[in-house]
N, C-alpha and C. Protein backbone atom coordinates (compact mmCIF):
# COMPACT_ATOMS: atom_id res chain seq x y z
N UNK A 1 7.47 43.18 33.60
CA UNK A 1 7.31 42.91 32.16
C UNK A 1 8.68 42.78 31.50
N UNK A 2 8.53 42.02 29.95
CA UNK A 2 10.14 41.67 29.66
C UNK A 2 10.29 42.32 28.41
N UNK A 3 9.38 42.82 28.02
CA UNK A 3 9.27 44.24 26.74
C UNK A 3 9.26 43.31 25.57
N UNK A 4 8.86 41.67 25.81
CA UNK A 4 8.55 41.49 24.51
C UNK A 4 6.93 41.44 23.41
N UNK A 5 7.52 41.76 22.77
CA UNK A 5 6.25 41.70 21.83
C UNK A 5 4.70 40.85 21.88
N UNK A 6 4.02 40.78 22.93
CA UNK A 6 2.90 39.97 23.29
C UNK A 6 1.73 39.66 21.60
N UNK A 7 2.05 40.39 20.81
CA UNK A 7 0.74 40.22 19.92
C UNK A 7 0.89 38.97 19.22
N UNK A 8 -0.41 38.75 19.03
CA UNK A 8 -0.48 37.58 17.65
C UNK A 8 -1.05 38.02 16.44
N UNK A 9 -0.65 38.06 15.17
CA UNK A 9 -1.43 38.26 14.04
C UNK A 9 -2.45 37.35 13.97
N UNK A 10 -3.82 37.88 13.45
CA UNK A 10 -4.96 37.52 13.72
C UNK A 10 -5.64 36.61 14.72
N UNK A 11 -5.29 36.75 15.97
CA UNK A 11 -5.72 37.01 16.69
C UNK A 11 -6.47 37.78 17.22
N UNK A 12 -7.51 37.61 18.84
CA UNK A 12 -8.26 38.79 18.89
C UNK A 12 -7.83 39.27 19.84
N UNK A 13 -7.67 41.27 20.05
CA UNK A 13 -7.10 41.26 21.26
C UNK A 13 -8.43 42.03 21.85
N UNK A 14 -8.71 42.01 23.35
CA UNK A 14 -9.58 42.74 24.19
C UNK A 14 -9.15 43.13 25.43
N UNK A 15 -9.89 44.64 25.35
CA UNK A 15 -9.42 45.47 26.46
C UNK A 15 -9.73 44.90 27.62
N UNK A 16 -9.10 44.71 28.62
CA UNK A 16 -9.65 44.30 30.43
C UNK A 16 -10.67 45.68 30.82
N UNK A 17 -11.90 45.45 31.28
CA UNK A 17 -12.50 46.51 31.65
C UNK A 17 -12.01 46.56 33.51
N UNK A 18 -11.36 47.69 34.03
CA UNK A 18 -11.45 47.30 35.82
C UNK A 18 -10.64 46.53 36.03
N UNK A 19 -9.43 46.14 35.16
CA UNK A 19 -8.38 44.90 35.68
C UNK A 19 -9.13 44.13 35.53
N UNK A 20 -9.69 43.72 35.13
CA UNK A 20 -10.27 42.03 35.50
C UNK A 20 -11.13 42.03 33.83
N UNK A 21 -10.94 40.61 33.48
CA UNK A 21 -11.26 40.25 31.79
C UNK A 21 -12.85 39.16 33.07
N UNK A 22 -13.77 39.44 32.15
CA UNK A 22 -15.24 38.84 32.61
C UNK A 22 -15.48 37.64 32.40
N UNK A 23 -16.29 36.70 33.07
CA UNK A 23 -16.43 35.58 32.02
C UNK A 23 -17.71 36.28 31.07
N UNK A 24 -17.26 35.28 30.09
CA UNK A 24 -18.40 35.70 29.32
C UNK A 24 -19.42 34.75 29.36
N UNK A 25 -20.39 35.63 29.11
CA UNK A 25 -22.17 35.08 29.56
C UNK A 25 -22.63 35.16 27.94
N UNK A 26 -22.47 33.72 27.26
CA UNK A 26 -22.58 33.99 25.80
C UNK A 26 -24.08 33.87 25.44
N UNK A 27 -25.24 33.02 25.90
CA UNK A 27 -26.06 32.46 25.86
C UNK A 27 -26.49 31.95 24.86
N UNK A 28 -25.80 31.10 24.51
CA UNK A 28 -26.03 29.91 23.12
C UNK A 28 -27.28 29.48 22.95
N UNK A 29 -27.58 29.19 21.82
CA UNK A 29 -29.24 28.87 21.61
C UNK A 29 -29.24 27.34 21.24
N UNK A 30 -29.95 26.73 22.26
CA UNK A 30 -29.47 25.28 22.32
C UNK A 30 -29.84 24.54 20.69
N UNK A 31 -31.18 25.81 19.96
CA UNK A 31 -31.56 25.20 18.81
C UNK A 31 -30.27 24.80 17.85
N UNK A 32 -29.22 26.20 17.86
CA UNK A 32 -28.48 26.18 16.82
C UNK A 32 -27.15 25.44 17.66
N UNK A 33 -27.13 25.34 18.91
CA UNK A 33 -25.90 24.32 19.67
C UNK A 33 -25.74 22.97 18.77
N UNK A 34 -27.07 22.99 18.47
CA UNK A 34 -27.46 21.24 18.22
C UNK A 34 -27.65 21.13 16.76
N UNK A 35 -27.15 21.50 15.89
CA UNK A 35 -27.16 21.43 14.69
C UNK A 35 -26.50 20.29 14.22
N UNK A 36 -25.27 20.96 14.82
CA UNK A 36 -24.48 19.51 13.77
C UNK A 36 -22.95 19.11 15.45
N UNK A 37 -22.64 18.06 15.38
CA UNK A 37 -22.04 17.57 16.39
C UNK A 37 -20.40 17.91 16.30
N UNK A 38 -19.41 18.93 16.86
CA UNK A 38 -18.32 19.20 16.68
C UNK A 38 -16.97 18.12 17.25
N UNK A 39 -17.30 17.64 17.96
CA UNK A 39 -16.61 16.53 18.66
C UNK A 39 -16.86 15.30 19.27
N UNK A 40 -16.15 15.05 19.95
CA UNK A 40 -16.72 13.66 21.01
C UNK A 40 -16.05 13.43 22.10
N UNK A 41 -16.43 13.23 23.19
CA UNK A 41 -15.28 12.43 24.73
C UNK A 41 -14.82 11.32 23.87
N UNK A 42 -13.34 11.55 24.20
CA UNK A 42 -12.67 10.49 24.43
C UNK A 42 -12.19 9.97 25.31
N UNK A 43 -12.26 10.18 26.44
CA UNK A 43 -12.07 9.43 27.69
C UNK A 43 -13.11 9.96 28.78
N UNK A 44 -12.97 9.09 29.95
CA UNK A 44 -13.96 10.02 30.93
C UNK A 44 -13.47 9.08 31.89
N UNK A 45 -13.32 9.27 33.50
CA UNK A 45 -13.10 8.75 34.40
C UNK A 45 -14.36 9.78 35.77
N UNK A 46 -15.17 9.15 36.19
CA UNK A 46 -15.90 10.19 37.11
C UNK A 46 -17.43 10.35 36.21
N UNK A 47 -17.83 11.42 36.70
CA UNK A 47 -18.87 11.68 35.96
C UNK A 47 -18.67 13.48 35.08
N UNK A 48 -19.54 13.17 34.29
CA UNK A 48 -19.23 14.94 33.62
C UNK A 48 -20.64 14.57 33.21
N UNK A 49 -20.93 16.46 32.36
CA UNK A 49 -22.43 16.83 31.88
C UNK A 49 -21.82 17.94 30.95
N UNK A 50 -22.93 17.62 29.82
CA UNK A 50 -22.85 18.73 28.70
C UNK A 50 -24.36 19.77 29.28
N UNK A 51 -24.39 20.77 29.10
CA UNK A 51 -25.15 21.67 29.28
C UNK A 51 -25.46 22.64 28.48
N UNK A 52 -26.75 22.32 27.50
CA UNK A 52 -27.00 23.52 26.43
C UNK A 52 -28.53 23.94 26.56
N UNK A 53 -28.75 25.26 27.33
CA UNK A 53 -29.61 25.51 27.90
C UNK A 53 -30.54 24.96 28.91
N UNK A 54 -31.68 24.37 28.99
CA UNK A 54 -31.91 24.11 30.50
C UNK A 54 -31.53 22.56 30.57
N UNK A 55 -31.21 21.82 29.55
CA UNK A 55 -31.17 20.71 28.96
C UNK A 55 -29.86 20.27 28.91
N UNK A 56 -29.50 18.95 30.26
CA UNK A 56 -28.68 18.43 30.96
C UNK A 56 -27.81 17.24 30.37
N UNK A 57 -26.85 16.64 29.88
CA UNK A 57 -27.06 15.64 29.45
C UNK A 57 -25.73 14.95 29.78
N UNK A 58 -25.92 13.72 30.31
CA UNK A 58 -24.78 13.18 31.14
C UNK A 58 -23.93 12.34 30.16
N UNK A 59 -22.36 12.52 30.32
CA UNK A 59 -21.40 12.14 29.01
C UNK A 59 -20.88 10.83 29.30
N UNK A 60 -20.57 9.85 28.21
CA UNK A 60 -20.17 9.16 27.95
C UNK A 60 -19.37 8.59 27.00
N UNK A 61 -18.26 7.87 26.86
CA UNK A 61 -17.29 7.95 25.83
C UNK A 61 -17.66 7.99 24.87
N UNK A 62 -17.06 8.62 23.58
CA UNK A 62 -17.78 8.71 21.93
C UNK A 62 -19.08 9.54 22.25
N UNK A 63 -19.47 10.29 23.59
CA UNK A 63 -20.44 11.09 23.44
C UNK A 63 -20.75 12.17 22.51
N UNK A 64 -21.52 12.84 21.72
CA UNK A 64 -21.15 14.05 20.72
C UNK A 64 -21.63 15.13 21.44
N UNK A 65 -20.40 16.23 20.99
CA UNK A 65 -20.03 17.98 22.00
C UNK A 65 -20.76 18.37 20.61
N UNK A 66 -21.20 19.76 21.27
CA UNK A 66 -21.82 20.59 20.02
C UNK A 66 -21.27 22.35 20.36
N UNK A 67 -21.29 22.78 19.11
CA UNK A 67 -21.10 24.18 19.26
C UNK A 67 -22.78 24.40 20.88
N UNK A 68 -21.94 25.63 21.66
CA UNK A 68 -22.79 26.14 22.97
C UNK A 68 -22.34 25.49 24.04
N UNK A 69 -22.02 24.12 23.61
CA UNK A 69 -22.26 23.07 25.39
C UNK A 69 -21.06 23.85 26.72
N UNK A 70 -21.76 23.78 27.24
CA UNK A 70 -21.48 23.62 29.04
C UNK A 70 -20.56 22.34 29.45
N UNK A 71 -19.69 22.52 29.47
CA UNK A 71 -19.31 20.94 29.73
C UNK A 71 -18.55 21.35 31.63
N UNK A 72 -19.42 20.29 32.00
CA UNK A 72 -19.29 20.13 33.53
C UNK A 72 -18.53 19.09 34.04
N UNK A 73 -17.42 19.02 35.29
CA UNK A 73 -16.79 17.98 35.41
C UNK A 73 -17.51 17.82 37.08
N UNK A 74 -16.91 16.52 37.77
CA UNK A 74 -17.53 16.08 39.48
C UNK A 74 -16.10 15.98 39.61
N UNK A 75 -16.74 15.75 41.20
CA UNK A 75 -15.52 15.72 41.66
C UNK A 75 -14.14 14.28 41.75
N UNK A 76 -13.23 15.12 41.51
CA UNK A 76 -12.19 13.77 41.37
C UNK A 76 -12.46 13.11 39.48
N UNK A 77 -12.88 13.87 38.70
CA UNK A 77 -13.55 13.53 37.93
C UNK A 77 -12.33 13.77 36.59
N UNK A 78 -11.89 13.01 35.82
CA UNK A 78 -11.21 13.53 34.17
C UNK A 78 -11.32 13.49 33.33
N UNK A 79 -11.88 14.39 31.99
CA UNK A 79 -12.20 13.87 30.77
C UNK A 79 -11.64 14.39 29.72
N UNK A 80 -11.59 13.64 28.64
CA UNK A 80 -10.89 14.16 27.51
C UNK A 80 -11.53 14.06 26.40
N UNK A 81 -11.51 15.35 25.85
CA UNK A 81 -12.47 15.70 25.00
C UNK A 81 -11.71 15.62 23.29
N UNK A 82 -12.31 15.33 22.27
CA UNK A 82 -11.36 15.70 20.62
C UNK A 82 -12.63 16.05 19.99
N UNK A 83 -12.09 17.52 19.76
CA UNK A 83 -12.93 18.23 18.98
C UNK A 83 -12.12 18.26 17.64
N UNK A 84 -13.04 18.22 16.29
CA UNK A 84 -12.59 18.30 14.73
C UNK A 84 -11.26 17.15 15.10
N UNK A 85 -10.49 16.64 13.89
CA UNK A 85 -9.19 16.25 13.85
C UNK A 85 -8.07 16.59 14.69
N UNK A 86 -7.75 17.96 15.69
CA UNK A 86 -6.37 18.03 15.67
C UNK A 86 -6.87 18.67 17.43
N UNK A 87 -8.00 18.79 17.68
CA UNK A 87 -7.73 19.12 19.22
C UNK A 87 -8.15 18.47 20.29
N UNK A 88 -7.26 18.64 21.26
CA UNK A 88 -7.63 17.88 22.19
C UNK A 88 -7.76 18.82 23.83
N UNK A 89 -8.71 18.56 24.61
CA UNK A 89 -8.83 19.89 25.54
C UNK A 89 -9.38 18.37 27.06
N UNK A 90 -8.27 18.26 27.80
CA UNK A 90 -8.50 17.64 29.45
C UNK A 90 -8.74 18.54 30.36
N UNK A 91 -9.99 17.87 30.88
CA UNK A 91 -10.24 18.92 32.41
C UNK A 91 -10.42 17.81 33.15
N UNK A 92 -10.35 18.57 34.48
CA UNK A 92 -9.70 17.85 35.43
C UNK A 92 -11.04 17.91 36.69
N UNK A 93 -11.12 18.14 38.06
CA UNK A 93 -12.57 17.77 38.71
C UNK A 93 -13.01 19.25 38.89
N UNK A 94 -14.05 19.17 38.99
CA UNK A 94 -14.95 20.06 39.09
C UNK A 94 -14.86 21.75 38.11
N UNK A 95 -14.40 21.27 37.16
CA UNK A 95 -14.45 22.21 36.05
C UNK A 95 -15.65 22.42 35.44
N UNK A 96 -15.35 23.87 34.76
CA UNK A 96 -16.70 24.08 33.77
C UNK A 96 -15.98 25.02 32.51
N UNK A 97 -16.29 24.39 31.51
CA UNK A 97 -15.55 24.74 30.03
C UNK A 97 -17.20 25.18 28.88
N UNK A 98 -17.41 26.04 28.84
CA UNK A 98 -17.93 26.59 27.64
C UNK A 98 -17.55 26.61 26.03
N UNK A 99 -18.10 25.54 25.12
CA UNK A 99 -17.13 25.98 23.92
C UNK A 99 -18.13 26.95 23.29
N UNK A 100 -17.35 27.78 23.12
CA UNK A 100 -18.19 29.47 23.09
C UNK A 100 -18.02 29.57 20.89
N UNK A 101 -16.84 28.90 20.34
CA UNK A 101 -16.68 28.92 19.08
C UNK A 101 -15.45 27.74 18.93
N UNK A 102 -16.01 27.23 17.64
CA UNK A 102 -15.09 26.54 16.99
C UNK A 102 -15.68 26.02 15.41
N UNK A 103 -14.56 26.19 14.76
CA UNK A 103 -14.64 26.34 13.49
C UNK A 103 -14.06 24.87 12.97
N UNK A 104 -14.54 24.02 12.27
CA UNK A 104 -14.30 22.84 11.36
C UNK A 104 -13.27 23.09 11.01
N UNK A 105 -13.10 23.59 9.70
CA UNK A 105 -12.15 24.02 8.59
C UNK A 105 -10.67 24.14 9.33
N UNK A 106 -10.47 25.23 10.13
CA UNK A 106 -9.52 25.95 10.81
C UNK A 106 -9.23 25.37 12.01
N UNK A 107 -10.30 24.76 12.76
CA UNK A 107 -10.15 24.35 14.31
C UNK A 107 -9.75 25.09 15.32
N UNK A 108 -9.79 26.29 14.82
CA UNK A 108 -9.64 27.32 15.34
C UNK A 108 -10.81 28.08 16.74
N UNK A 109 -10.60 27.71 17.97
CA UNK A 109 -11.31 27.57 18.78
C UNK A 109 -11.58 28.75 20.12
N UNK A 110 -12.73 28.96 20.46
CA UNK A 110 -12.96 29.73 21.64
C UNK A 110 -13.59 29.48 22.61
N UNK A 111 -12.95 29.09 23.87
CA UNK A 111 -13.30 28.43 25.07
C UNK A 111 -13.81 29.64 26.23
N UNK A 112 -14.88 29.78 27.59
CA UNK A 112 -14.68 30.42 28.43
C UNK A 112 -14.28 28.91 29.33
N UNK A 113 -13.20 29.19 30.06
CA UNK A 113 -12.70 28.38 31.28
C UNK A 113 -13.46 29.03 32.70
N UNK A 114 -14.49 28.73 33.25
CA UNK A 114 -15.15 29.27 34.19
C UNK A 114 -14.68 28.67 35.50
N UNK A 115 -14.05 27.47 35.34
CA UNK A 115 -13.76 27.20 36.99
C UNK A 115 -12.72 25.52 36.87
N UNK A 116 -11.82 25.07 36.92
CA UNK A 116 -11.18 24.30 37.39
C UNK A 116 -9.97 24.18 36.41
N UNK A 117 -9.15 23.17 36.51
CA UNK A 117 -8.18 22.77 35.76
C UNK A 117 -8.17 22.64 34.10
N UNK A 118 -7.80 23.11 32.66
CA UNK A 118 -7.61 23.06 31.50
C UNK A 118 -6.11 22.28 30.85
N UNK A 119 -6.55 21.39 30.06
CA UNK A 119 -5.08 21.18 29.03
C UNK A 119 -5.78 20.97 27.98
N UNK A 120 -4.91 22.30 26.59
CA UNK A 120 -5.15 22.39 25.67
C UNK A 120 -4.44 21.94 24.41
N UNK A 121 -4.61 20.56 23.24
CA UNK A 121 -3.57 20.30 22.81
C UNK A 121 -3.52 21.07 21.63
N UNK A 122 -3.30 20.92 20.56
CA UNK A 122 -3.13 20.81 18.90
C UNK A 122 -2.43 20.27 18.66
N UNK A 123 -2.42 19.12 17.66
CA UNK A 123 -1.68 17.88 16.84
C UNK A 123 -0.90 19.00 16.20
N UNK A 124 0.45 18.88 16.45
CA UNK A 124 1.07 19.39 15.48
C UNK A 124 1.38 19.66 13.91
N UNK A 125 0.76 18.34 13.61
CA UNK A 125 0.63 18.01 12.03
C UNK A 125 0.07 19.20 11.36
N UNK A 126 0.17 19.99 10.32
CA UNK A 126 -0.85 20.80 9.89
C UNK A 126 -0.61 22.17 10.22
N UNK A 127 -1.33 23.23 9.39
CA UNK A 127 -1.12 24.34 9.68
C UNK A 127 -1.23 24.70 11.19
N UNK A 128 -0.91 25.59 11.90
CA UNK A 128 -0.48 26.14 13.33
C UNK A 128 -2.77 26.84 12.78
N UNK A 129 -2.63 26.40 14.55
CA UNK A 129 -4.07 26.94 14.86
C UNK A 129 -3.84 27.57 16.12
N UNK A 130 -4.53 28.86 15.80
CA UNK A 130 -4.78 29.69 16.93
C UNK A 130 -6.35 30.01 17.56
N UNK A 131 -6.22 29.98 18.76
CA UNK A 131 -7.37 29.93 19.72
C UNK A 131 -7.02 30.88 21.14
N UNK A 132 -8.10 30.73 21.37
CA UNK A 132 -8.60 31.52 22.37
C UNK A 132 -9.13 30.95 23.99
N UNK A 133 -9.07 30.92 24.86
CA UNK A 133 -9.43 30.50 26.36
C UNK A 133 -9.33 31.74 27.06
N UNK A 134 -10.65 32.09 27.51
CA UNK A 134 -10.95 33.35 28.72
C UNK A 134 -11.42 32.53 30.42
N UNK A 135 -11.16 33.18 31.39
CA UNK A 135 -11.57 32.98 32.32
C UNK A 135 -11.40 34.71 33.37
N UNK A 136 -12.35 34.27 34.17
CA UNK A 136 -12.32 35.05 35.33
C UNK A 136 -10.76 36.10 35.51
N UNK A 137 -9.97 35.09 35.09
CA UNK A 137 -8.40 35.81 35.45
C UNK A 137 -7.91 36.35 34.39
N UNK A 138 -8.12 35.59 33.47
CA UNK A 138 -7.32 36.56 31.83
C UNK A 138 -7.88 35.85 30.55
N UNK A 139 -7.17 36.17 29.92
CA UNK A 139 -7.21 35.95 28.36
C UNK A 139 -6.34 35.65 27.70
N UNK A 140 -6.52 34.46 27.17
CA UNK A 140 -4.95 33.56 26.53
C UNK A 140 -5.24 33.32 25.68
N UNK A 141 -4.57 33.95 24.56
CA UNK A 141 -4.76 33.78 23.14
C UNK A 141 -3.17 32.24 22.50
N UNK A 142 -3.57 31.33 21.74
CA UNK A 142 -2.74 30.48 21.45
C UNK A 142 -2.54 30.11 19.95
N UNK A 143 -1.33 30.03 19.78
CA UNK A 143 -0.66 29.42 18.31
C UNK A 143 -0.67 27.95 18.87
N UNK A 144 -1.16 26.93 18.10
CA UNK A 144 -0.47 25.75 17.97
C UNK A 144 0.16 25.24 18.92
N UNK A 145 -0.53 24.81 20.08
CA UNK A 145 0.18 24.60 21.32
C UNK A 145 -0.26 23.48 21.85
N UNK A 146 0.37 23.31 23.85
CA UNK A 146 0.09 22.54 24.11
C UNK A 146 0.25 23.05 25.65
N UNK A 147 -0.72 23.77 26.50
CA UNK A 147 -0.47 24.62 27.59
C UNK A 147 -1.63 24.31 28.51
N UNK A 148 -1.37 24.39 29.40
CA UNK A 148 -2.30 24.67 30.83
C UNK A 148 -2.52 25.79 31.70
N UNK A 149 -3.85 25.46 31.74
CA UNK A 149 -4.17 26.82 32.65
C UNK A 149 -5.16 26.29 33.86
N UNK A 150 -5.19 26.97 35.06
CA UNK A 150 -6.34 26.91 36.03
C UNK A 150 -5.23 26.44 37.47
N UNK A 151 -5.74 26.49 38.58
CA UNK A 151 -5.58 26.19 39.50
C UNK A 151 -4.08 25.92 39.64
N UNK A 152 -3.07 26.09 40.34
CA UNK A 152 -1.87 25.80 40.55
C UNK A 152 -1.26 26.60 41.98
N UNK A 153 -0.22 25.44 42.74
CA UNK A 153 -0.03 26.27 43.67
C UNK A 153 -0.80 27.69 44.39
N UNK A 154 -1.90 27.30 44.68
CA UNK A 154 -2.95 28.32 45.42
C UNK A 154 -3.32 29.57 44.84
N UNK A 155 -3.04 29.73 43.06
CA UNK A 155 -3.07 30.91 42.24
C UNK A 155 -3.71 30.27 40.91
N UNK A 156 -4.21 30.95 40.50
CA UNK A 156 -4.40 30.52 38.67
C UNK A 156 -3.09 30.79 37.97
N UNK A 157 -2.73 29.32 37.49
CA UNK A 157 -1.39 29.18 36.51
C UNK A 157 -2.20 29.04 35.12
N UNK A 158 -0.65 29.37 34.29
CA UNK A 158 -1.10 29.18 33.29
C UNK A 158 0.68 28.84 32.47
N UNK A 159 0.64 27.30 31.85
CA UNK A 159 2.50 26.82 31.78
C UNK A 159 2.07 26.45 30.28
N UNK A 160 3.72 26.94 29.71
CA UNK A 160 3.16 26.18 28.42
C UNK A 160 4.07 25.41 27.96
N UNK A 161 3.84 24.31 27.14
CA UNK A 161 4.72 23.12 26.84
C UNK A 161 5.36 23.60 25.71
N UNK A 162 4.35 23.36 24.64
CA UNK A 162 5.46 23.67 23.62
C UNK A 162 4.71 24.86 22.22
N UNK A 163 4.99 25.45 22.00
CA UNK A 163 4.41 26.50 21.20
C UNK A 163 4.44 28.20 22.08
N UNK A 164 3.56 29.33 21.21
CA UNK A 164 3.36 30.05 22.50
C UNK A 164 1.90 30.80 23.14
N UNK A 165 2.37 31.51 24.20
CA UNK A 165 0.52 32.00 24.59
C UNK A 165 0.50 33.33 25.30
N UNK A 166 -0.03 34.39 24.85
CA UNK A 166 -0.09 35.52 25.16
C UNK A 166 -1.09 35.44 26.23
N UNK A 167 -1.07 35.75 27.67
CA UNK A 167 -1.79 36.15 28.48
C UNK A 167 -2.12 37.39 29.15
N UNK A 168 -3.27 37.80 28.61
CA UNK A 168 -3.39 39.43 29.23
C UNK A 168 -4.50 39.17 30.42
N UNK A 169 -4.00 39.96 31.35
CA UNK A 169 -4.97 40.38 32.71
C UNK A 169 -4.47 41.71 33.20
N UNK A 170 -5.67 42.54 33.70
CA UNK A 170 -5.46 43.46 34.45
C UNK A 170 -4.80 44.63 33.13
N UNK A 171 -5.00 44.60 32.41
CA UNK A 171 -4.30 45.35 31.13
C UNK A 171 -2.83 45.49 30.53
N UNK A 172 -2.22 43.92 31.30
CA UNK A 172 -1.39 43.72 30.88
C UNK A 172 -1.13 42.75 30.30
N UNK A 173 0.24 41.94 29.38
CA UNK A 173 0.74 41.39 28.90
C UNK A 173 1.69 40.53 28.93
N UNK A 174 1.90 39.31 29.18
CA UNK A 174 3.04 38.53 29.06
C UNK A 174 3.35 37.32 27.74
N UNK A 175 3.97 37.34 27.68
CA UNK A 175 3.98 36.17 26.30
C UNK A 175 4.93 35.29 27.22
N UNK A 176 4.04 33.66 26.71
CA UNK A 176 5.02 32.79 26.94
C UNK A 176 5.52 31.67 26.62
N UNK A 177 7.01 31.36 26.62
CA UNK A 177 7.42 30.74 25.81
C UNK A 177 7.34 29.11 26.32
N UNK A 178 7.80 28.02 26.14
CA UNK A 178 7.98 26.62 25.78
C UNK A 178 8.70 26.43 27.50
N UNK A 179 8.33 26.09 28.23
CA UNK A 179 9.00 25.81 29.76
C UNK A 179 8.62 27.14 30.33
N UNK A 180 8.35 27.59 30.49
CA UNK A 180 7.31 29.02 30.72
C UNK A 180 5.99 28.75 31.50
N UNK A 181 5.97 29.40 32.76
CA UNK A 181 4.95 29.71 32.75
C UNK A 181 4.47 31.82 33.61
N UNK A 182 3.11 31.60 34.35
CA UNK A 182 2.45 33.17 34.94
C UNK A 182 1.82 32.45 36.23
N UNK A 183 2.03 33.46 36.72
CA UNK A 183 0.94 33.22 38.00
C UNK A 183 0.01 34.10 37.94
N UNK A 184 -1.09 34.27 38.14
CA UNK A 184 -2.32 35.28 38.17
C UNK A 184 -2.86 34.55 39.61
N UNK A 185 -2.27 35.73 40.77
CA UNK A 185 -2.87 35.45 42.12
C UNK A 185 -4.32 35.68 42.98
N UNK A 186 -5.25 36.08 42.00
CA UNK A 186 -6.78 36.61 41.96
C UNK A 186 -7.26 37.31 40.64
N UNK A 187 -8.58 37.20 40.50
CA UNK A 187 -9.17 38.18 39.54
C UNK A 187 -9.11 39.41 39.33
N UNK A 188 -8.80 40.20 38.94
CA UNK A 188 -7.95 41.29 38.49
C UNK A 188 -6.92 41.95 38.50
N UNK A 189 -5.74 41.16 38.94
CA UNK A 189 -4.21 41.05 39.10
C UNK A 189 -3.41 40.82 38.02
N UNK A 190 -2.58 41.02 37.40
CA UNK A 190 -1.87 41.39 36.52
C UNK A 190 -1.11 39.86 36.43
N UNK A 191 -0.56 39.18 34.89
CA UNK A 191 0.09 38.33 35.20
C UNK A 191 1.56 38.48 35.68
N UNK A 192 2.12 37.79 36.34
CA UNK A 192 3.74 37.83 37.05
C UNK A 192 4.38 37.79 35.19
N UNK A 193 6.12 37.84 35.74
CA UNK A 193 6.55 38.10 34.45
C UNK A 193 6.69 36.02 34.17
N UNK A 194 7.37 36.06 32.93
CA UNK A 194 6.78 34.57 32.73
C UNK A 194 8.54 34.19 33.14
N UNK A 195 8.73 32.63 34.15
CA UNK A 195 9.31 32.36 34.91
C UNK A 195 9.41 30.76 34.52
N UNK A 196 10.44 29.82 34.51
CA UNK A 196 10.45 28.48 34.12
C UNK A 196 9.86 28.01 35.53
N UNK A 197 8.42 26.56 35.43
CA UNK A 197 8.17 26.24 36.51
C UNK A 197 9.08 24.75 36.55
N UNK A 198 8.85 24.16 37.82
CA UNK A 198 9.66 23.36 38.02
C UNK A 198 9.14 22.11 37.88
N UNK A 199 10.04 20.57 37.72
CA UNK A 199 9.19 19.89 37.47
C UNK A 199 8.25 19.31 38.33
N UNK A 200 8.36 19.32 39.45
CA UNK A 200 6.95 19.16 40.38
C UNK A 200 6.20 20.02 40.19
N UNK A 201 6.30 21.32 40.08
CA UNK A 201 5.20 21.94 39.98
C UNK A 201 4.38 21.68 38.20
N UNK A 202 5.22 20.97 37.60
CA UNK A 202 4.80 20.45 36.15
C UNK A 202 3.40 19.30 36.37
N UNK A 203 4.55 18.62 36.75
CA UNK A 203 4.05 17.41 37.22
C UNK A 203 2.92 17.67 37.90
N UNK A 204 2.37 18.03 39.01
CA UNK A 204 0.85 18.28 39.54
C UNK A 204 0.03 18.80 38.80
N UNK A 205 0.93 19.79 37.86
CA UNK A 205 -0.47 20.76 36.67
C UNK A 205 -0.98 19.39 36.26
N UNK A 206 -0.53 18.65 35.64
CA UNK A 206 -0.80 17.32 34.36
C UNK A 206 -1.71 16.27 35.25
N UNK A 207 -1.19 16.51 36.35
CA UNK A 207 -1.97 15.41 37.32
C UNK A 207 -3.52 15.82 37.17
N UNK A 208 -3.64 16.47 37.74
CA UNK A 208 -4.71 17.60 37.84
C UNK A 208 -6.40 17.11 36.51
N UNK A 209 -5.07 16.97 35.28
CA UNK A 209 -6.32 16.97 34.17
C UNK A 209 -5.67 15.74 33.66
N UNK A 210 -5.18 14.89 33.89
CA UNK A 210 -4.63 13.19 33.39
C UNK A 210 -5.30 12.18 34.46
């Protein structure tokens, strides 16, 4: 650890129960998923699926995301999603992204990352938005960024471009800065201290979800 200050003001923070942060099992009610439409694909290469309760539905560009969906990727598969005005969230093949919350107004967002490659943007323009992405390995809380997480060199990475991102696992803490990234080498392992990655190892994160 590098003794710096990991918190974010308003932000949320949560305890790791057992080293290990859970996915969460939110169970969205597809009635109120489907209210009103929060986003849309903007790109897609492969096939993907939104999933809001037993009810499957296969995506296509300008498709509309709703608060609850399941969003499923295939294999070899990339899509890019813009939720409200200012975010933008690429996954890469065989992912599964839950949007668990997101707010209009604020864009202020909460993802579970359950399984493959993530890139998370925010348009810089505009007040700084902070969000949230959980998975199996940790909990990354974000200001106004532009970072990746999932799969890397045979570990769950997590690098960030430009802004910053507190990652807690295992009941610990790293904050990280702009050329920064963590390794988290299994589910309930602590993140490494945060370390500049290199540009190949850059370069494959981006591949991954581009």
């Amino acid at each position: 650890m590098d003794g710096r200050d990991t918190g974010f003001s308003g932000l949320p923070r949560r305890g790791l129960v057992a080293g290990m942060l859970a996915v969460a099992a939110t169970g969205a009610d597809p009635a109120r998923a489907q209210v009103g439409g929060i986003g849309h694909v903007q790109s897609l290469r492969g096939q993907a699926f939104a999933q809001s309760g037993r009810v499957r539905r296969p995506l296509a560009v300008q498709a509309p995301l709703y608060l609850g969906d399941l969003v499923l990727t295939g294999a070899d598969a990339r899509l890019r999603l813009r939720l409200g005005r200012r975010t933008t969230l690429a996954l890469g093949a065989n992912a599964r992204l839950r949007i668990d919350r997101f707010a209009l107004a604020s864009e202020a967002g909460g993802f579970d990352l359950q399984a493959g490659p993530l890139l998370l943007e925010h348009d810089e323009n505009g007040p700084s938005i902070g969000s949230t992405v959980q998975s199996p390995y940790a909990l990354i809380a974000v200001r106004g960024t532009r970072f990746f997480a999932g799969p890397s060199n045979d570990v769950f990475g997590v690098f960030v471009a430009t802004g910053r991102v507190s990652v807690q696992a295992a009941g610990q803490s790293v904050l990280l800065d702009p050329g920064e990234g963590t390794n988290i080498p299994r589910p309930g392992a602590p993140p490494s201290p945060p370390i500049p990655w290199g540009a190949a190892r850059i370069q494959a994160a981006l591949a991954s979800v581009e």
